[in-house]
C-alpha atoms as a PDB file:
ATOM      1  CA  UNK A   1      30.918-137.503 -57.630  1.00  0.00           C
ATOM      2  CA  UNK A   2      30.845-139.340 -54.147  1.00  0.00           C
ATOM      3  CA  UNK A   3      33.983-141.033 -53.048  1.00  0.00           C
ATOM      4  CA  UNK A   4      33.207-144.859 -55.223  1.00  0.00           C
ATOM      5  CA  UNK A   5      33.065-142.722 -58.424  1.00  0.00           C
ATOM      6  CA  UNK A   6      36.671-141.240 -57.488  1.00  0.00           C
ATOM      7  CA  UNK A   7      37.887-144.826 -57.264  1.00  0.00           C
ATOM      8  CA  UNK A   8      36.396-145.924 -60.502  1.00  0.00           C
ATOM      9  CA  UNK A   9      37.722-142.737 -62.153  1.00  0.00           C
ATOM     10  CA  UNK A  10      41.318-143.249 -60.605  1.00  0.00           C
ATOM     11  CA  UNK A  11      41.335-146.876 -61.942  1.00  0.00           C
ATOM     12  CA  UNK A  12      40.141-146.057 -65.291  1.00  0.00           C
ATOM     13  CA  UNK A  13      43.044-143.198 -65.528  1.00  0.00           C
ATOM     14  CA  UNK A  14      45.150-145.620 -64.250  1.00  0.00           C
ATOM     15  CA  UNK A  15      46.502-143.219 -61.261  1.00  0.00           C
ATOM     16  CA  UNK A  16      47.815-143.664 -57.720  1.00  0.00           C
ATOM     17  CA  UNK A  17      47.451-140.872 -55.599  1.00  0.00           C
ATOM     18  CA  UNK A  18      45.340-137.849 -55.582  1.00  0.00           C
ATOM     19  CA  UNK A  19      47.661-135.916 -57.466  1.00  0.00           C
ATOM     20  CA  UNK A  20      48.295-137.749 -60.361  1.00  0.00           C
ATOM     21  CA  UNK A  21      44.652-137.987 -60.631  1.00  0.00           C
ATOM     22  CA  UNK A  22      44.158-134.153 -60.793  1.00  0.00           C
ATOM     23  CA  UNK A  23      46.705-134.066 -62.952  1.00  0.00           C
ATOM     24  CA  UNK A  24      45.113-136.848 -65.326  1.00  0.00           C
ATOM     25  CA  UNK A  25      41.152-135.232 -65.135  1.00  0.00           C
ATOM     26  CA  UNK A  26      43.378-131.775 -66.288  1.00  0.00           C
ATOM     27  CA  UNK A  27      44.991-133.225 -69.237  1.00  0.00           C
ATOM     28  CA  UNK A  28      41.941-135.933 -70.479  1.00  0.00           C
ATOM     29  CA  UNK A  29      39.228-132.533 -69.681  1.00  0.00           C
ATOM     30  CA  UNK A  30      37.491-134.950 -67.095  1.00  0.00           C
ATOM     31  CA  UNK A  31      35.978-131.908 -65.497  1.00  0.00           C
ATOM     32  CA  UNK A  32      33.587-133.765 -63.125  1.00  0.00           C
ATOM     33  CA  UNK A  33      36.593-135.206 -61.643  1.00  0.00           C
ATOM     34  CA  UNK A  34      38.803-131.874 -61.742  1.00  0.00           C
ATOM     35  CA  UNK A  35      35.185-130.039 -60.346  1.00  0.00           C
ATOM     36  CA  UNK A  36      35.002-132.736 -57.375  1.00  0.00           C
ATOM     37  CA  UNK A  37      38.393-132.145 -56.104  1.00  0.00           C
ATOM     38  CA  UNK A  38      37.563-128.188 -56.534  1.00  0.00           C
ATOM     39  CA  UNK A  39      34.687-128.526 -54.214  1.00  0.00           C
ATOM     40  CA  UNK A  40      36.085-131.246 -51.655  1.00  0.00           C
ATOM     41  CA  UNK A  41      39.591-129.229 -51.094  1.00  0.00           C
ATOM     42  CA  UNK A  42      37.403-125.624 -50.634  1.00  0.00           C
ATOM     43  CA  UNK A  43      35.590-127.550 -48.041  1.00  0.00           C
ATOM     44  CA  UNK A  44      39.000-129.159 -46.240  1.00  0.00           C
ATOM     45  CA  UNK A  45      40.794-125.441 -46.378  1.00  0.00           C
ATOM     46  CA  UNK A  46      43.261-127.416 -48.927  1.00  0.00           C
ATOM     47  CA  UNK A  47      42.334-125.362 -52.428  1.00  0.00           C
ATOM     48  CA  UNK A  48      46.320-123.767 -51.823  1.00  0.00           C
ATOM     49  CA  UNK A  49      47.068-127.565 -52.366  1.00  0.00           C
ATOM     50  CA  UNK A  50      45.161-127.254 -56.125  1.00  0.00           C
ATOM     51  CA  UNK A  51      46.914-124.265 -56.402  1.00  0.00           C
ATOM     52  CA  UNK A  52      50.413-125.553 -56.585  1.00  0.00           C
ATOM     53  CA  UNK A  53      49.749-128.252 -58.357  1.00  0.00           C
ATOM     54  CA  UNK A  54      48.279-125.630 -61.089  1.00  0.00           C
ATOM     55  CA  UNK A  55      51.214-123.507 -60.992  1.00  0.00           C
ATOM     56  CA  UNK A  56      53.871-126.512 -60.633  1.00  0.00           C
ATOM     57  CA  UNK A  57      52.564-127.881 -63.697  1.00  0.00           C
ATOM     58  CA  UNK A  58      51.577-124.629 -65.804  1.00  0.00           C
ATOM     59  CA  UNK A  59      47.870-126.235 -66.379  1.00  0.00           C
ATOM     60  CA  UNK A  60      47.216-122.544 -66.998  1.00  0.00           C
ATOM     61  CA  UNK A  61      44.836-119.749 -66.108  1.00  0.00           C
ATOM     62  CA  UNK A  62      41.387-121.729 -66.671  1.00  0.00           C
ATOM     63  CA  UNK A  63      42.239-123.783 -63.547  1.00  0.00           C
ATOM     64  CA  UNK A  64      42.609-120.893 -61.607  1.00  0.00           C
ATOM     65  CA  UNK A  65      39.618-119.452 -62.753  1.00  0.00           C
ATOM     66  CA  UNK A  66      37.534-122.599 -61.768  1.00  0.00           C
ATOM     67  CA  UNK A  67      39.470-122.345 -58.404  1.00  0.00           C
ATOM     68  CA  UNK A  68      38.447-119.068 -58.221  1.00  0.00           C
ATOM     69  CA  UNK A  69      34.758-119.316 -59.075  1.00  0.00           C
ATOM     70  CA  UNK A  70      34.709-122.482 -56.283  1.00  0.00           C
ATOM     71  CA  UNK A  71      36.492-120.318 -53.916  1.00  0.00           C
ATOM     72  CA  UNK A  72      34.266-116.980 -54.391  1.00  0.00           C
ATOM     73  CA  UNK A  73      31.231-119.579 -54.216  1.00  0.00           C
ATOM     74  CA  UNK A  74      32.117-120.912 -51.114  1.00  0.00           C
ATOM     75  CA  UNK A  75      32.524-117.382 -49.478  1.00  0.00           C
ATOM     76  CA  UNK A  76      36.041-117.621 -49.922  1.00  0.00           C
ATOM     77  CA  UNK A  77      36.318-113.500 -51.520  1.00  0.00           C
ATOM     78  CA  UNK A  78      39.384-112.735 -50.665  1.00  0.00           C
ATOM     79  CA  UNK A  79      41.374-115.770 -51.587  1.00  0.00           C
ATOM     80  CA  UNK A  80      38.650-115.848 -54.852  1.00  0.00           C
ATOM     81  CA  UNK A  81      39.730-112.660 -56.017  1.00  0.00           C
ATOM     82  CA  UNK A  82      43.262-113.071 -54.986  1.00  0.00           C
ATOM     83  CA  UNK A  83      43.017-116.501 -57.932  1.00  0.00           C
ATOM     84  CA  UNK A  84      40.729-114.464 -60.575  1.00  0.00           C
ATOM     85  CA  UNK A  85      43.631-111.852 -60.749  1.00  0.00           C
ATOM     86  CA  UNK A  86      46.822-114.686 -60.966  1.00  0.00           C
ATOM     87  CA  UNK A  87      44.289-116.344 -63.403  1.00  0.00           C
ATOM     88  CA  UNK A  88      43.940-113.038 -65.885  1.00  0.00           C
ATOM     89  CA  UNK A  89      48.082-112.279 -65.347  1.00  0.00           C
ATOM     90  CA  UNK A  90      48.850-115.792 -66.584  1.00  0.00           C
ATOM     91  CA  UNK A  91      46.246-116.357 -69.271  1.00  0.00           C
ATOM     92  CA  UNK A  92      46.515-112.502 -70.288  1.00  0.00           C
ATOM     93  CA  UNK A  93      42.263-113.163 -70.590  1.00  0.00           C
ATOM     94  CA  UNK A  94      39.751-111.995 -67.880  1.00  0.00           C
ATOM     95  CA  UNK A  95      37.951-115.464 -68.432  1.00  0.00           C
ATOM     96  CA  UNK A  96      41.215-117.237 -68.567  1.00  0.00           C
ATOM     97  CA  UNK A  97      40.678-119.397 -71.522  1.00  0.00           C
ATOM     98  CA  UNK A  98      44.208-119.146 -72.867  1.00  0.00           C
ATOM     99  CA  UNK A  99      46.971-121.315 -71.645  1.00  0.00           C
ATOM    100  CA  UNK A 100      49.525-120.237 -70.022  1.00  0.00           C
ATOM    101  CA  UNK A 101      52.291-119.171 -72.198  1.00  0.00           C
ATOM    102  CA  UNK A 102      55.442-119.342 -70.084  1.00  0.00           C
ATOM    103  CA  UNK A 103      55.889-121.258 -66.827  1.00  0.00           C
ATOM    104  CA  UNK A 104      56.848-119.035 -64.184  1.00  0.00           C
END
């Protein structure tokens, strides 16, 4: 997804800013969107900035997991790890496929 594909997405979602957009792609499952932000935020040192967004919003521990995975792909280990083992405490499932079942 280059950076014309984030504005068509934004205006189809009907979003402002790059937060409600996250925040839209998480609740519509528009993972290309949710997977470009992943990527483009590892790259700019800003994935804590996905993070609290995540945990603000309780979007659960399969965000973190894909934060995670982005992270530990990126050579980002420690931080990686650091978000595969909040995702498991919060979704109570290595894979973190269950939601999270109280906001913290």
């Amino acid at each position: 997804m280059d950076t014309r594909e984030l504005a068509q997405a934004a205006r189809r979602l009907g979003v402002v800013n790059c937060e409600q957009l996250y925040l839209k792609a998480a609740a519509c499952g528009d993972t290309t969107a949710l997977r470009w932000f992943t990527r483009r935020l590892v790259d700019l040192r800003r994935f804590q900035w996905t993070e609290q967004i995540i945990e603000e919003h309780c979007l659960g521990g399969f965000f973190l997991g894909e934060l995670s995975g982005a992270l530990g792909l990126s050579g980002h280990y420690k931080e990686g790890e650091r978000l595969a083992r909040r995702a498991y405490e919060v979704s109570g499932n290595r894979n973190g496929h269950r939601g999270l079942a109280t906001c913290r």
